[in-house]
C-alpha atoms as a PDB file:
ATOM      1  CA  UNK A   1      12.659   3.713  -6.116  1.00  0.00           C
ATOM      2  CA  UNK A   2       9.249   3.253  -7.583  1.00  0.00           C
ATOM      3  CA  UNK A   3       6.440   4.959  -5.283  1.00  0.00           C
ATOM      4  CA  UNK A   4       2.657   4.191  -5.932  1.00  0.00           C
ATOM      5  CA  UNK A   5      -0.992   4.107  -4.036  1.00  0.00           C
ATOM      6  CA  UNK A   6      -2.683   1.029  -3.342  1.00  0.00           C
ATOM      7  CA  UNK A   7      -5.728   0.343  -1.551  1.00  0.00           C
ATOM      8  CA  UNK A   8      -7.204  -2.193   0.277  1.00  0.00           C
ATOM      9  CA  UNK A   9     -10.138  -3.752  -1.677  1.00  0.00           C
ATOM     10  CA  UNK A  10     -11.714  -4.616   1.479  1.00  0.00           C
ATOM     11  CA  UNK A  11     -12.676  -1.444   2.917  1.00  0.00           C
ATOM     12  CA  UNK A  12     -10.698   1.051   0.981  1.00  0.00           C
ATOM     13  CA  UNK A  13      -7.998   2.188   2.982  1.00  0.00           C
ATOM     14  CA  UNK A  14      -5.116   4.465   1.035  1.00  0.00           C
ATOM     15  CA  UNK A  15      -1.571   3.372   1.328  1.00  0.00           C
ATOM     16  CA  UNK A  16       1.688   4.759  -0.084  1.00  0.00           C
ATOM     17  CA  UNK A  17       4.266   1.701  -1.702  1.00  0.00           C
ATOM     18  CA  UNK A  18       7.557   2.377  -2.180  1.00  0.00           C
ATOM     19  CA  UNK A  19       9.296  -0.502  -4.278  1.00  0.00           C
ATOM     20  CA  UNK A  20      12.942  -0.799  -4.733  1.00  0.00           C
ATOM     21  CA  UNK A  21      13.539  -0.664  -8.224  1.00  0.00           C
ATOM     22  CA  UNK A  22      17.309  -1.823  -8.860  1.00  0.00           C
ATOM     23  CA  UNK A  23      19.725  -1.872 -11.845  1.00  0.00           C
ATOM     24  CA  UNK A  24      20.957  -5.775 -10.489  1.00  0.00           C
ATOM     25  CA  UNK A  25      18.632  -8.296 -12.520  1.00  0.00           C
ATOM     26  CA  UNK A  26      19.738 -10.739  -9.420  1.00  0.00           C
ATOM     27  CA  UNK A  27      16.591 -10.770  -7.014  1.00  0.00           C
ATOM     28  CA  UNK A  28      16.574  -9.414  -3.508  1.00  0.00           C
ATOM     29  CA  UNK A  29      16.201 -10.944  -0.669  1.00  0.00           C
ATOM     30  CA  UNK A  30      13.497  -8.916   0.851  1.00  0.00           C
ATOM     31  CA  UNK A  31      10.344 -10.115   3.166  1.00  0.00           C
ATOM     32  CA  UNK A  32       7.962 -12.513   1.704  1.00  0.00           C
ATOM     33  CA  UNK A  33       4.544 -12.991   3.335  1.00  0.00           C
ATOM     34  CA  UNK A  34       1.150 -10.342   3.386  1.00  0.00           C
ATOM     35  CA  UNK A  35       0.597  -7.228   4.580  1.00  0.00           C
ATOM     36  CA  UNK A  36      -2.568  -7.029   6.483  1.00  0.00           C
ATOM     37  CA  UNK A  37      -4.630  -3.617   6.349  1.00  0.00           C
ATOM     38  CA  UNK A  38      -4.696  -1.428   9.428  1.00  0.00           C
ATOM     39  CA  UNK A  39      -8.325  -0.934   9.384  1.00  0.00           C
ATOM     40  CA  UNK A  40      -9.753  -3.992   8.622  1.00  0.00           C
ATOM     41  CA  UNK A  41      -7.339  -6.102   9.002  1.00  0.00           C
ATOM     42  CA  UNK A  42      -7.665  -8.384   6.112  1.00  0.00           C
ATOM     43  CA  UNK A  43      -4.715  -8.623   4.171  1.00  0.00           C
ATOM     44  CA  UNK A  44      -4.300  -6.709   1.122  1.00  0.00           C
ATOM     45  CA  UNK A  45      -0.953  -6.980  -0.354  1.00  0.00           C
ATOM     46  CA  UNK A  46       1.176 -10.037  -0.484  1.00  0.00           C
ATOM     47  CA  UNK A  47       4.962 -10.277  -1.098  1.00  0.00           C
ATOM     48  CA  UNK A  48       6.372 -13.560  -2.623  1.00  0.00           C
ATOM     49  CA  UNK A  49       9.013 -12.310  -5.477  1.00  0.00           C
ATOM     50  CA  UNK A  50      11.411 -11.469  -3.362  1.00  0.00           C
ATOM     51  CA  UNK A  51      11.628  -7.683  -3.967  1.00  0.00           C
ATOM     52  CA  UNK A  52      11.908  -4.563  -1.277  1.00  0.00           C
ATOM     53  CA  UNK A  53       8.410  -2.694  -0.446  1.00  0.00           C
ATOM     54  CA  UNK A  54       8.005  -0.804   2.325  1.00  0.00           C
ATOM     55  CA  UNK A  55       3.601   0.364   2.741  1.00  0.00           C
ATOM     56  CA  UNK A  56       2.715   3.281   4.733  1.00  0.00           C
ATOM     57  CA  UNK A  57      -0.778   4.356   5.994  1.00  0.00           C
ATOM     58  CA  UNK A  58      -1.929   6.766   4.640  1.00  0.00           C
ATOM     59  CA  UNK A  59      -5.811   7.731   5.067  1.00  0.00           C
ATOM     60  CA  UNK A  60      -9.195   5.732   5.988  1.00  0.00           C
ATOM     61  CA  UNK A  61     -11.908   5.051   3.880  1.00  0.00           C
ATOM     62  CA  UNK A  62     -14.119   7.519   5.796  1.00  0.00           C
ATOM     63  CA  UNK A  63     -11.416  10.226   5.487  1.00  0.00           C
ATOM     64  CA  UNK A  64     -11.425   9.803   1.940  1.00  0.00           C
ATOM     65  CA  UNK A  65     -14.962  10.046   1.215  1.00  0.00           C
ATOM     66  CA  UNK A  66     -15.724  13.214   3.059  1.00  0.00           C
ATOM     67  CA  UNK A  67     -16.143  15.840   0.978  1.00  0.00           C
ATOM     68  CA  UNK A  68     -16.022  19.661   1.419  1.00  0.00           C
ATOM     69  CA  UNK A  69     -19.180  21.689   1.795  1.00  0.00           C
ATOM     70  CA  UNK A  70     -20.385  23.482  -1.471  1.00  0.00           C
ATOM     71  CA  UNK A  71     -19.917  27.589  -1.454  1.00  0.00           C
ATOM     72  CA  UNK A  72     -22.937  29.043  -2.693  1.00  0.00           C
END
């Protein structure tokens, strides 16, 4: 199993991909279609080769650019 981040180029939403990754050459049946983000809604992944993902939310675009307050 392969597991990588992807984000949405639309607003920048963080998601987690895990990608099946087998020994078989054959292809897998898996989904085909697009994967639509969950804060925008525009799509941001497709699937059309056939091959097992699974995406998983993971944090929003304002989450990720907060940043923690400077100590002095």
């Amino acid at each position: 199993m392969k597991i990588s981040d992807v984000t949405c180029a639309h607003c920048g939403a963080l998601y987690l991909l895990a990608e099946s990754a087998s020994v078989d050459s054959s292809p897998v049946d898996g989904p085909t279609g697009n994967e639509a983000c969950t804060i925008c809604g525009k799509t941001f992944a497709s699937r059309s080769d056939g091959k097992l993902r699974a995406f998983r939310f993971v944090m929003s675009p304002a989450a990720r650019s907060a940043r923690a307050p400077i100590s002095p």
